[in-house]
C-alpha atoms as a PDB file:
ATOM      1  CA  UNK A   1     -35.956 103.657-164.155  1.00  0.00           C
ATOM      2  CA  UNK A   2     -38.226 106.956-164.819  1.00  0.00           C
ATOM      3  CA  UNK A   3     -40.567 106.335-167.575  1.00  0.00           C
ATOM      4  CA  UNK A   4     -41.865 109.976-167.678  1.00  0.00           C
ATOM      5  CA  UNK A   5     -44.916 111.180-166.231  1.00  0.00           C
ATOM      6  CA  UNK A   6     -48.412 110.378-168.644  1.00  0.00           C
ATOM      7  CA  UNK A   7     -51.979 112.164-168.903  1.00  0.00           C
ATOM      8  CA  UNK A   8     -53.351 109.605-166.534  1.00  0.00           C
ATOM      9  CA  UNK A   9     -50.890 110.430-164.034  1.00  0.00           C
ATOM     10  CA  UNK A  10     -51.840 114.090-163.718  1.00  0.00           C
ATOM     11  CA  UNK A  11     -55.728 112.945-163.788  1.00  0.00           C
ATOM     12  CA  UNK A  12     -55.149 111.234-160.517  1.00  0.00           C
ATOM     13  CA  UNK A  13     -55.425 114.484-158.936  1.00  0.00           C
ATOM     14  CA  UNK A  14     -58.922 116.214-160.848  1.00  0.00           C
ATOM     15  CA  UNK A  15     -60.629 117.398-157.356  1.00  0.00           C
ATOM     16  CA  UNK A  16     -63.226 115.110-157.920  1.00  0.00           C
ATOM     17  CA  UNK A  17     -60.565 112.549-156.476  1.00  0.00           C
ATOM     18  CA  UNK A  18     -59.394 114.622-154.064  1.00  0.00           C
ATOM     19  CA  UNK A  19     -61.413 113.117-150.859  1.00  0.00           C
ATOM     20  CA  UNK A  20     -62.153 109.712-151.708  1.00  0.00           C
ATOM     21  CA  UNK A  21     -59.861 106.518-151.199  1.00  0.00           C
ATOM     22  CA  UNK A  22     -61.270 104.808-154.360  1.00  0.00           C
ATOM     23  CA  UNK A  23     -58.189 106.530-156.604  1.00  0.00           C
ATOM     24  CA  UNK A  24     -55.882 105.505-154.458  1.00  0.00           C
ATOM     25  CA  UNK A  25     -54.272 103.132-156.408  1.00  0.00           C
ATOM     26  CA  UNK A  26     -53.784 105.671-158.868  1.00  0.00           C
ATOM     27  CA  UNK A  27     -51.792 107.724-156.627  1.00  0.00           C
ATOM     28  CA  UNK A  28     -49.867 104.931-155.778  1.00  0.00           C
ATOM     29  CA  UNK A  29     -48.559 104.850-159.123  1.00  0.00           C
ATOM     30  CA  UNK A  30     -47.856 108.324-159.457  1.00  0.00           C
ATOM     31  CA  UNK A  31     -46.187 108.045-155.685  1.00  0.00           C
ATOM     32  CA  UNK A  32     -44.010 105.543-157.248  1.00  0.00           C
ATOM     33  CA  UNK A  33     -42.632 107.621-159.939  1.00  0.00           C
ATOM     34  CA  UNK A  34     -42.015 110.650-157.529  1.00  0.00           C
ATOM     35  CA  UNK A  35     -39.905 107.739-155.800  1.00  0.00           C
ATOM     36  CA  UNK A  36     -37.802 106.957-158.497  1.00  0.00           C
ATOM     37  CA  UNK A  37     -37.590 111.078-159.350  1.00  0.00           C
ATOM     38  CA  UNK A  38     -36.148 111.424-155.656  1.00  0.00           C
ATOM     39  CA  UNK A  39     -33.723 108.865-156.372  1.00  0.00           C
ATOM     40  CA  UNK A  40     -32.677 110.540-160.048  1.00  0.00           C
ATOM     41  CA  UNK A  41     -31.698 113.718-157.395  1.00  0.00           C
ATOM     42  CA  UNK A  42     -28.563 111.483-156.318  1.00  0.00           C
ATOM     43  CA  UNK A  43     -27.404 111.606-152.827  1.00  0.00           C
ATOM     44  CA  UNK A  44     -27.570 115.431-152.746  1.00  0.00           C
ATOM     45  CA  UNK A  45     -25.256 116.530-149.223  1.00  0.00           C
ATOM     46  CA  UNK A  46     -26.826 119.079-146.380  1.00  0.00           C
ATOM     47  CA  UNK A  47     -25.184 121.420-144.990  1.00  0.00           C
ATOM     48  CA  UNK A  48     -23.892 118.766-142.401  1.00  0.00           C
ATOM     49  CA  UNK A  49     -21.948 117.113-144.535  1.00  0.00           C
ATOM     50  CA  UNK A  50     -24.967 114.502-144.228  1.00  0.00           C
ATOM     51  CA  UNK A  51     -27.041 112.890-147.335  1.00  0.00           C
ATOM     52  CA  UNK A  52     -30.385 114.668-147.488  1.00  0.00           C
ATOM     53  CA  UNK A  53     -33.543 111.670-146.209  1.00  0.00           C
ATOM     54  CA  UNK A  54     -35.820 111.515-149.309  1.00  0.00           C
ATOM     55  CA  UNK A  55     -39.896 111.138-148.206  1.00  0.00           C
ATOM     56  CA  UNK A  56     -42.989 111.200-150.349  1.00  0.00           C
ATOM     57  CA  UNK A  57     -46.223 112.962-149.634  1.00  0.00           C
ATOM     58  CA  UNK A  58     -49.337 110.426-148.484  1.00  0.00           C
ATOM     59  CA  UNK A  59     -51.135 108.826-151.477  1.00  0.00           C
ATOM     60  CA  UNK A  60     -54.259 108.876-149.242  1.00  0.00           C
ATOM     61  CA  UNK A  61     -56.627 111.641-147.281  1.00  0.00           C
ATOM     62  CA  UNK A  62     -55.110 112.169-144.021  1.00  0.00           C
ATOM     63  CA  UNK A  63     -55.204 115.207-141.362  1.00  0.00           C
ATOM     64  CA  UNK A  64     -51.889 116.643-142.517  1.00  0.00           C
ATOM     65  CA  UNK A  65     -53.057 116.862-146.305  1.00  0.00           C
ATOM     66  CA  UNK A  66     -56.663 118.142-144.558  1.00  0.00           C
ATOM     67  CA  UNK A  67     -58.034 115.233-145.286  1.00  0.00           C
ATOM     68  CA  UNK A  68     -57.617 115.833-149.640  1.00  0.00           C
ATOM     69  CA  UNK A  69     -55.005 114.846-151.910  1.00  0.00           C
ATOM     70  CA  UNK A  70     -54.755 117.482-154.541  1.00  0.00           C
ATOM     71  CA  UNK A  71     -51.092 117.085-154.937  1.00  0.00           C
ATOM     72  CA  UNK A  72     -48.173 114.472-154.478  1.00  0.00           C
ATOM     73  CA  UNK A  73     -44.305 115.519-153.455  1.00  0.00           C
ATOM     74  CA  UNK A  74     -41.632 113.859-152.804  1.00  0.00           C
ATOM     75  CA  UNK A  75     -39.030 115.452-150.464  1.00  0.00           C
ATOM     76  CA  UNK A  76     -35.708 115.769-149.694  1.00  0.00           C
ATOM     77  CA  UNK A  77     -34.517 117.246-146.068  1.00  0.00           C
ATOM     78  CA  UNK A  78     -32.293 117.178-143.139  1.00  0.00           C
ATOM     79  CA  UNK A  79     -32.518 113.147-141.557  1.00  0.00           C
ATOM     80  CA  UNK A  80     -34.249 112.025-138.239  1.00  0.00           C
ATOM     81  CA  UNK A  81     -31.421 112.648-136.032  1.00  0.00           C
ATOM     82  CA  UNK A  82     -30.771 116.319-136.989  1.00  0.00           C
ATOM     83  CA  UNK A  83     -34.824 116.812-136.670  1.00  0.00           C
ATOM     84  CA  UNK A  84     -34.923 115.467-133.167  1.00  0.00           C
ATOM     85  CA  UNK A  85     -32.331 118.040-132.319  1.00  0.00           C
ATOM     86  CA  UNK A  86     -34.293 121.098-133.246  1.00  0.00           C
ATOM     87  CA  UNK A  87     -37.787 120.187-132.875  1.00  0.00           C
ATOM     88  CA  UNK A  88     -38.654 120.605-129.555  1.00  0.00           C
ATOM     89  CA  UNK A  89     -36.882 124.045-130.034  1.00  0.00           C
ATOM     90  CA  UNK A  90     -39.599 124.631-133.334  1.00  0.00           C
ATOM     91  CA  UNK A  91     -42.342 122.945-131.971  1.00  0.00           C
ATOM     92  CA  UNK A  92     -42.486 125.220-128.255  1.00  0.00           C
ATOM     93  CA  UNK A  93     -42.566 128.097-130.911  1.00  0.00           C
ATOM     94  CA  UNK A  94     -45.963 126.533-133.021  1.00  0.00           C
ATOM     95  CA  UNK A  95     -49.300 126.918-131.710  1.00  0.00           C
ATOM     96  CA  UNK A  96     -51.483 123.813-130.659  1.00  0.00           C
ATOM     97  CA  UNK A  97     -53.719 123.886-133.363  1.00  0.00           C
ATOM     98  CA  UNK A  98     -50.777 124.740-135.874  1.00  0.00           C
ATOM     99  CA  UNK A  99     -49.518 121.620-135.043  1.00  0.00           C
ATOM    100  CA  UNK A 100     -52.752 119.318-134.851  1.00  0.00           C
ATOM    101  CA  UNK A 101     -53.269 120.875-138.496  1.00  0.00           C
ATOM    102  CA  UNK A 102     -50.183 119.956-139.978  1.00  0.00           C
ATOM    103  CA  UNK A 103     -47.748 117.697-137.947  1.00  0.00           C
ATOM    104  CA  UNK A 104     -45.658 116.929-140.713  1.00  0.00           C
ATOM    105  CA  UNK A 105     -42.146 117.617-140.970  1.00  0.00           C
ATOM    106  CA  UNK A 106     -41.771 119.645-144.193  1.00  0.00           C
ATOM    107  CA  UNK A 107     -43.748 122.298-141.933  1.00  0.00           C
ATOM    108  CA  UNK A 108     -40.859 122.650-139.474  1.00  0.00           C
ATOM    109  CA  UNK A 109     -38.039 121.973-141.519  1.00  0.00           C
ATOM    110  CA  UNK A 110     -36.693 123.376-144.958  1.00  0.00           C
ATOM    111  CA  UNK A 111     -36.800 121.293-147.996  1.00  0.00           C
ATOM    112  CA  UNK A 112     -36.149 120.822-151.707  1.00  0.00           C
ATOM    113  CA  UNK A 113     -39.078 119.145-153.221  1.00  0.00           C
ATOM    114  CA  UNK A 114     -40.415 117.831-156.513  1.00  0.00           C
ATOM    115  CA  UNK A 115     -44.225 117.767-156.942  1.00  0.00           C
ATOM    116  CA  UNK A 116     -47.116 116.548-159.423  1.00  0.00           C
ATOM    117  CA  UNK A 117     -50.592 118.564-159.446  1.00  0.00           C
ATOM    118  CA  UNK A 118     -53.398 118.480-161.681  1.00  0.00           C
ATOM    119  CA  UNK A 119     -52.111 120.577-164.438  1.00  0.00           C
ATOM    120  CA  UNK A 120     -48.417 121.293-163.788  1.00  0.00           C
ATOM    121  CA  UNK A 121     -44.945 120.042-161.834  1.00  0.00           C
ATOM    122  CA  UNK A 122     -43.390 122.043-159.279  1.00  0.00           C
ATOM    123  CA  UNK A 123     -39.215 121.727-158.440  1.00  0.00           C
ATOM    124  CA  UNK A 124     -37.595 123.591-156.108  1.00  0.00           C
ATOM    125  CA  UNK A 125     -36.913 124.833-152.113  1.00  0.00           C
ATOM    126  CA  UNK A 126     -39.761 125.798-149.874  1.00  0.00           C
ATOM    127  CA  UNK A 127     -39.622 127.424-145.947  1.00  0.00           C
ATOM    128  CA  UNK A 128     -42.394 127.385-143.923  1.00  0.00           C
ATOM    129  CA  UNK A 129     -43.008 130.385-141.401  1.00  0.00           C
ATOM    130  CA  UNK A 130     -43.282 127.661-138.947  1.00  0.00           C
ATOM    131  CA  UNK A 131     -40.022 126.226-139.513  1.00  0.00           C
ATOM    132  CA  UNK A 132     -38.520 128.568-136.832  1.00  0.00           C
ATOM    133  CA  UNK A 133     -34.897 127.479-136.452  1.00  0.00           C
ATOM    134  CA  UNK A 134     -34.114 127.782-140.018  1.00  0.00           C
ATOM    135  CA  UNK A 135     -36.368 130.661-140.839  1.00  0.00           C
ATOM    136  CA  UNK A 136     -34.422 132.710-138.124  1.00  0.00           C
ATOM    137  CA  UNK A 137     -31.129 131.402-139.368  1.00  0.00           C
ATOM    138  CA  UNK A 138     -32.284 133.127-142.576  1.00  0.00           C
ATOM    139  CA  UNK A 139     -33.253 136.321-141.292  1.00  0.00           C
ATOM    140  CA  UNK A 140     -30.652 136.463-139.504  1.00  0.00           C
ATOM    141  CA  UNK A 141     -27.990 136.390-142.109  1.00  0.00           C
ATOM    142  CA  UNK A 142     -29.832 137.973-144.637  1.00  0.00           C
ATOM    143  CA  UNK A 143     -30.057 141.025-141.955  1.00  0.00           C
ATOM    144  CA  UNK A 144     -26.359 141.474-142.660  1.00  0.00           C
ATOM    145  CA  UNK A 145     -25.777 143.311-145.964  1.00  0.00           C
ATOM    146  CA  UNK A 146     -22.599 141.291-147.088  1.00  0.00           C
ATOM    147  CA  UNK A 147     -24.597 137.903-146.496  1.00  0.00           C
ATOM    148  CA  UNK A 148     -27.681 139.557-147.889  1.00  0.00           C
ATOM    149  CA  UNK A 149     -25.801 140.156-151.125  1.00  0.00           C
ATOM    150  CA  UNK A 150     -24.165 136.541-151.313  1.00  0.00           C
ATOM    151  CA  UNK A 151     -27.868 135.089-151.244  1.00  0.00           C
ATOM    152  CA  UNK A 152     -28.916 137.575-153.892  1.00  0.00           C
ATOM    153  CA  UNK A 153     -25.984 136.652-156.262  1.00  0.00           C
ATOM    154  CA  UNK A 154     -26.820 133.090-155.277  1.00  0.00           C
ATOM    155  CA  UNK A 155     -30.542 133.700-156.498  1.00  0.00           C
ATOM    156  CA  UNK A 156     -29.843 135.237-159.700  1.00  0.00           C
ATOM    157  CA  UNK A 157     -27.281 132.530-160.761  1.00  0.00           C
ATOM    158  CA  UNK A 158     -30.200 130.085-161.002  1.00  0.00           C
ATOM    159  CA  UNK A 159     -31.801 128.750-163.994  1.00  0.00           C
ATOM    160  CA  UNK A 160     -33.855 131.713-165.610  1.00  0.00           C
ATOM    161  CA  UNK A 161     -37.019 129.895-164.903  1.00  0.00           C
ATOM    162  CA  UNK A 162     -37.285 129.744-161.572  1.00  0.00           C
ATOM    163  CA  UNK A 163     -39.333 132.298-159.087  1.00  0.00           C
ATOM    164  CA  UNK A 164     -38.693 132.998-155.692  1.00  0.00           C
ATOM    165  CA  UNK A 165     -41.754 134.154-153.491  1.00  0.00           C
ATOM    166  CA  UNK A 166     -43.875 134.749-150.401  1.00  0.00           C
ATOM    167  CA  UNK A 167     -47.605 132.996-150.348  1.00  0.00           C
ATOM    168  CA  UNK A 168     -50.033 135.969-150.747  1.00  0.00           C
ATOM    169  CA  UNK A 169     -47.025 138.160-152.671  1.00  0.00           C
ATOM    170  CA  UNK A 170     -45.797 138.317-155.918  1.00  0.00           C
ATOM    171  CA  UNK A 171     -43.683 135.436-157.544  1.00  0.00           C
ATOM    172  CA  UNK A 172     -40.500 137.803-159.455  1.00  0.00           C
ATOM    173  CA  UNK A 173     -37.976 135.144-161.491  1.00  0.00           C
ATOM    174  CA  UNK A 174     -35.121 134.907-159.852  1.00  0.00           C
ATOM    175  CA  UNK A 175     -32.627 136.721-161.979  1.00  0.00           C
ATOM    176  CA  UNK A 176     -34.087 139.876-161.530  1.00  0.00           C
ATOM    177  CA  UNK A 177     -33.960 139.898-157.427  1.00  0.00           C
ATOM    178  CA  UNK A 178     -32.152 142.697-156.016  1.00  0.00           C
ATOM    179  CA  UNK A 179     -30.431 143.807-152.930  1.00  0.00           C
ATOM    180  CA  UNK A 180     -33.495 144.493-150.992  1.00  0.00           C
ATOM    181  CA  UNK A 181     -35.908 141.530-152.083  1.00  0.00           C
ATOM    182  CA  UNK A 182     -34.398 139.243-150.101  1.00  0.00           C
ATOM    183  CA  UNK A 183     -34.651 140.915-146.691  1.00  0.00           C
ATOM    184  CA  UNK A 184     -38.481 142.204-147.911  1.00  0.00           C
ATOM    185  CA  UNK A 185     -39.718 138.457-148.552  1.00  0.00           C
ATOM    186  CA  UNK A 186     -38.034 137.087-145.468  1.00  0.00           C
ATOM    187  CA  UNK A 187     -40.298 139.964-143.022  1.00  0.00           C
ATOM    188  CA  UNK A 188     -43.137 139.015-145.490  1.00  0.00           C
ATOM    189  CA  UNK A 189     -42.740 135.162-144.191  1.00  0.00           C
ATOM    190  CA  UNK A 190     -42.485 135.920-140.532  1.00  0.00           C
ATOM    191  CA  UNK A 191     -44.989 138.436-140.392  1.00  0.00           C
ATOM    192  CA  UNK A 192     -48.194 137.890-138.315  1.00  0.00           C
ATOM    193  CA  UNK A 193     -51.096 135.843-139.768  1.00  0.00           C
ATOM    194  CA  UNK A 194     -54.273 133.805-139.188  1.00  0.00           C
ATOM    195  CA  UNK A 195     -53.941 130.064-138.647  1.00  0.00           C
ATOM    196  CA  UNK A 196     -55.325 129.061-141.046  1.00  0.00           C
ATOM    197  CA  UNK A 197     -53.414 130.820-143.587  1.00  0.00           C
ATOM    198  CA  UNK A 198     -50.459 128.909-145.566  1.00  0.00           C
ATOM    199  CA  UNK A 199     -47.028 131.231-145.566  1.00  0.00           C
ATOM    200  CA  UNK A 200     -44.590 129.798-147.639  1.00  0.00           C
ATOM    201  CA  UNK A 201     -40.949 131.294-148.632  1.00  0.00           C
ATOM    202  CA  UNK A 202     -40.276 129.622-152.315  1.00  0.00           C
ATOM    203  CA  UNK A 203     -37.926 129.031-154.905  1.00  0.00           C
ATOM    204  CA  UNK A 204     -39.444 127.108-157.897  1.00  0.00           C
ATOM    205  CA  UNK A 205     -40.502 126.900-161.831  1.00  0.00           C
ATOM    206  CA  UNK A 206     -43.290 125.708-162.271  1.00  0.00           C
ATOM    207  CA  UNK A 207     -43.627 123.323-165.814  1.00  0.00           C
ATOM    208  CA  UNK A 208     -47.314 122.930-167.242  1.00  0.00           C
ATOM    209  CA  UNK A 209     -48.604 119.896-167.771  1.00  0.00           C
ATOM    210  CA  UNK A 210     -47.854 118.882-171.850  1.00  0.00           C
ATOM    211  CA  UNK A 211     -44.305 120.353-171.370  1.00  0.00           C
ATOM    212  CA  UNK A 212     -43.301 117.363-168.156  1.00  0.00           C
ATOM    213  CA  UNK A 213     -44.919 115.299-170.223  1.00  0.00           C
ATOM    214  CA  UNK A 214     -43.226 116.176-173.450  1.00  0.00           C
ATOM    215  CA  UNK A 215     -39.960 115.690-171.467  1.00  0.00           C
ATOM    216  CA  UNK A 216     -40.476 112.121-171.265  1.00  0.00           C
ATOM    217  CA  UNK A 217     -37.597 110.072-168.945  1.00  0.00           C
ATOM    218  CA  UNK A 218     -35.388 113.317-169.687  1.00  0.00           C
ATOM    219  CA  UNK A 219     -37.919 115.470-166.508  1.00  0.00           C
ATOM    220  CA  UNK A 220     -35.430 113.470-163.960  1.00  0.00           C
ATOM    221  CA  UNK A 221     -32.766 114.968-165.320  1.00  0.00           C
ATOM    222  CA  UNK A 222     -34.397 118.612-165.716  1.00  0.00           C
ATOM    223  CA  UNK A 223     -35.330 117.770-161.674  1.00  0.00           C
ATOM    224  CA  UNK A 224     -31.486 116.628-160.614  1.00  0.00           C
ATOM    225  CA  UNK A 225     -30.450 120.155-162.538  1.00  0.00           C
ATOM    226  CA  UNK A 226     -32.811 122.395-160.935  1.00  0.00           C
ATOM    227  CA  UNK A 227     -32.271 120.326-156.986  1.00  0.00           C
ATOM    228  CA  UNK A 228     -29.114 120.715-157.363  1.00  0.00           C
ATOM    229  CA  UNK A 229     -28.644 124.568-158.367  1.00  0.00           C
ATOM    230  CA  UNK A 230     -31.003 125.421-155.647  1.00  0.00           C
ATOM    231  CA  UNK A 231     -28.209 123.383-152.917  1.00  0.00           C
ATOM    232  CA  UNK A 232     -26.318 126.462-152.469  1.00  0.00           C
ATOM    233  CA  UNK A 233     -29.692 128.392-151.527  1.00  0.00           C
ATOM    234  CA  UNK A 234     -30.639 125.301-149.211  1.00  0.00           C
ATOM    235  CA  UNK A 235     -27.350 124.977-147.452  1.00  0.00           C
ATOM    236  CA  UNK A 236     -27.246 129.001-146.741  1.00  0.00           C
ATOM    237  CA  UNK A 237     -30.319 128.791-144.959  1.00  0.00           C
ATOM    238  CA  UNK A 238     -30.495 125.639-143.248  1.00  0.00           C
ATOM    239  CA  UNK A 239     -29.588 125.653-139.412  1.00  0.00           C
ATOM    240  CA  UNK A 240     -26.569 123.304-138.744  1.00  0.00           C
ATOM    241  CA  UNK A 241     -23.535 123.684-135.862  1.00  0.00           C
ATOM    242  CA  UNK A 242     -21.846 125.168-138.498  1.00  0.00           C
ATOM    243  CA  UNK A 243     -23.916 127.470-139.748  1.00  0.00           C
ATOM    244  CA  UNK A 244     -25.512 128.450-136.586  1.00  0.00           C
ATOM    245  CA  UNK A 245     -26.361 132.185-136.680  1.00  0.00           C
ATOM    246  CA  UNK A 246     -28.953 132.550-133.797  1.00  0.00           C
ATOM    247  CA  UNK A 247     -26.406 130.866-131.125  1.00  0.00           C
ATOM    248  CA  UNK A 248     -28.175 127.774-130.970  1.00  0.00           C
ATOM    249  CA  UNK A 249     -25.661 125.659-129.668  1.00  0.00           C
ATOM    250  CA  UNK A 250     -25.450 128.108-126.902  1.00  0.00           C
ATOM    251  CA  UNK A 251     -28.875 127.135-126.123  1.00  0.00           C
ATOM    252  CA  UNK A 252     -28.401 122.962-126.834  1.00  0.00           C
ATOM    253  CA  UNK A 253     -25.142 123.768-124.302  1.00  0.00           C
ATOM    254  CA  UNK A 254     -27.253 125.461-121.465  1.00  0.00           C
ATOM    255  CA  UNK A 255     -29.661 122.341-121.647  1.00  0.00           C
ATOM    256  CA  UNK A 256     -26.849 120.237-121.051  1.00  0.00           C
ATOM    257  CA  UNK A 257     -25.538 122.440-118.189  1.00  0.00           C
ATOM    258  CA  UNK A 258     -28.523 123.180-116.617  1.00  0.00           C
ATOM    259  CA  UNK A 259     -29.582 119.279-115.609  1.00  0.00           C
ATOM    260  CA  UNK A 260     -25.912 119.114-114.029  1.00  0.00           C
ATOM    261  CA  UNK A 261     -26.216 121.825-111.937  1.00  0.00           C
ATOM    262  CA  UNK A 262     -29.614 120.788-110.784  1.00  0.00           C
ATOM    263  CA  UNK A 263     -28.345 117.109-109.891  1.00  0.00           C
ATOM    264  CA  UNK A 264     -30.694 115.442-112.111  1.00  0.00           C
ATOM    265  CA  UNK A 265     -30.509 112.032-112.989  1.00  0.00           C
ATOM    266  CA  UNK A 266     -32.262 108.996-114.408  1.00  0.00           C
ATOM    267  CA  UNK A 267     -34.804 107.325-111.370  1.00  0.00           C
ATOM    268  CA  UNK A 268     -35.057 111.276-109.556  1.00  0.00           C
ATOM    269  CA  UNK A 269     -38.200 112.021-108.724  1.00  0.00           C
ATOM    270  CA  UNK A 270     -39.328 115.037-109.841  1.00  0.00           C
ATOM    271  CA  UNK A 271     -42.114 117.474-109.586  1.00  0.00           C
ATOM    272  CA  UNK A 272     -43.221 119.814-112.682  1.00  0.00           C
ATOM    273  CA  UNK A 273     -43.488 123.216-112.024  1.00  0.00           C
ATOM    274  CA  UNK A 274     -44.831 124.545-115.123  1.00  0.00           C
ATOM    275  CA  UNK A 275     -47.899 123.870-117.550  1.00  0.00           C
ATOM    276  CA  UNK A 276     -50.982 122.014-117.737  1.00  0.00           C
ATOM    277  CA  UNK A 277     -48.974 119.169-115.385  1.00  0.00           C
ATOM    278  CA  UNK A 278     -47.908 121.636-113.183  1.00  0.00           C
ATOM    279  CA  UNK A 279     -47.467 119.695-109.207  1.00  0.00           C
ATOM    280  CA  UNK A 280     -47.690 116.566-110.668  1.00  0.00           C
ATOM    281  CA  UNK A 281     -45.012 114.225-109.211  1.00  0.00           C
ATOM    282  CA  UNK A 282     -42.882 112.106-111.815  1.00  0.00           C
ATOM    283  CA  UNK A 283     -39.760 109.664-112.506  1.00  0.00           C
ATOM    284  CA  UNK A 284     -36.691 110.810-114.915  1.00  0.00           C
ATOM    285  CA  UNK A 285     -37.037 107.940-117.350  1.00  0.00           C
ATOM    286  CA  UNK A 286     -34.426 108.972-119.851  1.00  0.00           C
ATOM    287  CA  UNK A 287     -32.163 112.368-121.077  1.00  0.00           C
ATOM    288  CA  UNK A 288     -31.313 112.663-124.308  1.00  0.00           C
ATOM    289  CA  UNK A 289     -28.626 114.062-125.996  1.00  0.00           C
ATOM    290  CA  UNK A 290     -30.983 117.370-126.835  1.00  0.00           C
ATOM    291  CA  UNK A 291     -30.951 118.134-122.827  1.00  0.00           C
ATOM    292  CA  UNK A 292     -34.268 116.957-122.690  1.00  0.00           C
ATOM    293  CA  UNK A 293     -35.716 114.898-119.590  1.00  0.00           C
ATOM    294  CA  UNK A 294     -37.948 112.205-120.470  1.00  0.00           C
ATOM    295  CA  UNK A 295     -40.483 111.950-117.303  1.00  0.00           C
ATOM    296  CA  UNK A 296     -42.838 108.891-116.604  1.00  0.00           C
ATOM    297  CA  UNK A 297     -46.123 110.915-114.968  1.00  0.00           C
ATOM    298  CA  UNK A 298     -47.766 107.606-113.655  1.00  0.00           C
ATOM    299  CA  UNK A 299     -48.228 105.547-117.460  1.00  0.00           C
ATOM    300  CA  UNK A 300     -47.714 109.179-118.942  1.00  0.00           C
ATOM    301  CA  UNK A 301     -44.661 109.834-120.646  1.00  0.00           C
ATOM    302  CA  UNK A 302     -43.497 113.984-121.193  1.00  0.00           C
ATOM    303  CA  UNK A 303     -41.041 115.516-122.366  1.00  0.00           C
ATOM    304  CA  UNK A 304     -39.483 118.353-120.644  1.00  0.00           C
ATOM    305  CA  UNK A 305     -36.403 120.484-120.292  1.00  0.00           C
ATOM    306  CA  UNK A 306     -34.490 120.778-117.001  1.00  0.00           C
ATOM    307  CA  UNK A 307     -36.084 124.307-115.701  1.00  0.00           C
ATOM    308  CA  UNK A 308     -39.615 122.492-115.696  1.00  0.00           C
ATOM    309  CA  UNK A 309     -39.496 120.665-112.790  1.00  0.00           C
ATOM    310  CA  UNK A 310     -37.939 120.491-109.404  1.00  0.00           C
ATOM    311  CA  UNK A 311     -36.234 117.663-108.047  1.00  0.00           C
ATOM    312  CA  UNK A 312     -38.311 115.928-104.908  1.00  0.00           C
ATOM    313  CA  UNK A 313     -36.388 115.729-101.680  1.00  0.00           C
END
């Protein structure tokens, strides 16, 4: 059961801590509450009809927290088996070093989220720019003035607390968004930027430290609350079959289609025509259900789709 968060466990993340794996054990602690907040969120339902997989940030310096733990979060978003089916899609769309900085999924996927830094708690929805099916899906819709509008109404029927924002833009609460906002933060997220520059698209309040800790056990239910007003927001934006505004089953279909009508089979040999591989001769290991060919290039596995490689006579 949630105890409530204490001054110790907001200490664990003074920056002094930040790069060293003496403290932690201390984040292990705090990991372990974040744990039990996830499961105070219930079995909240994506847009899939399926329960939303709950993960927690790393308690130690690693390269997708560069190497620094100034924060902990735990996470709730779409499960493995919906991932698989869009990432190759996302990740063809993120640069190589995008992804060596940050291969973690809450980069390419949208996500509610409750978090623990040094002198506050953050609760709420968060879209990376990188997170390209779902960030489409958004613009997308929200391109549309009747689905702008539902999204707006959406927004301003939150608790009056919350913000909604673009990283490097102003945060404006949430029941004062208008018509345009919407449409204006979604161009702001896409827009061009340097690598290493964080773009975020968020929905949050953010509670300072002596307030979470005032709330005692009660900040899992203040977390359930706010997670599950912000569903309607999540499930608007999130990419499934049936929400699919940027005809991405079409694509998943033509996959499918396209190894048919190029014979391809498990044991072909095959020779890739594209990329740094390109001429290299291989064996169709495996195709998954993505239209994806899994091909063994001597003791090197790839992944690739049907149009990058030729079948050997």
């Amino acid at each position: 059961m949630f105890a409530g968060l204490t001054e110790r466990d907001f200490d664990a993340y003074q920056p002094q801590k930040w790069r060293s794996n003496t403290f932690n054990l201390e984040r292990i602690a705090v990991r372990e509450k974040l744990s039990l907040l996830g499961r105070a969120a219930g079995a909240l339902i994506g847009s899939d009809g399926q329960p939303l997989m709950v993960e927690l940030s790393a308690e130690h310096p690693a390269l997708w927290n560069h190497r620094q733990v100034d924060c902990q979060q735990v996470f709730l978003s779409r499960g493995t088996e919906a991932r698989r089916q869009l990432d190759t899609f996302i990740d063809r769309g993120r640069s190589m070093a995008s992804l060596l900085e940050d291969p973690s999924p809450q980069r390419s996927h949208i996500f509610l989220f409750a978090g623990i830094w040094l002198e506050h708690v953050r609760i709420g929805l968060r879209l990376h720019a990188d997170a390209r099916v779902d960030r489409e899906n958004f613009e997308k819709q929200v391109a549309d003035r009747w689905e702008a509008q539902t999204f707006v109404e959406q927004v301003r029927g939150l608790p009056p607390d919350l913000t909604i924002g673009v990283d490097g833009g102003p945060s404006l609460p949430a029941s004062s968004c208008e018509d345009s906002t919407i449409p204006a933060l979604v161009t702001a997220l896409a827009a061009p930027r340097a690598p290493s520059e964080p773009r975020w698209f968020s929905i949050s309040p953010r509670l300072d430290r002596a307030a979470a800790i005032a709330a005692g056990p009660h900040l899992a239910a203040t977390v359930h609350e706010i997670l599950i007003a912000l569903m309607p927001a999540y499930q608007f934006i999130a990419w499934t079959p049936d929400n699919d505004h940027i005809s991405m089953r079409d694509q998943l279909r033509e996959r499918t289609a396209l190894i048919k009508r190029r014979g391809l089979a498990r044991q072909d040999k095959v020779r890739v025509v594209g990329g740094m591989f390109a001429g290299r001769a291989g064996t169709v290991v495996d195709i998954d259900a993505r239209g994806m060919l899994k091909v063994l290039l001597g003791s090197v596995p790839l992944k690739l789709r049907a149009d990058e490689v030729e079948k050997d006579p």
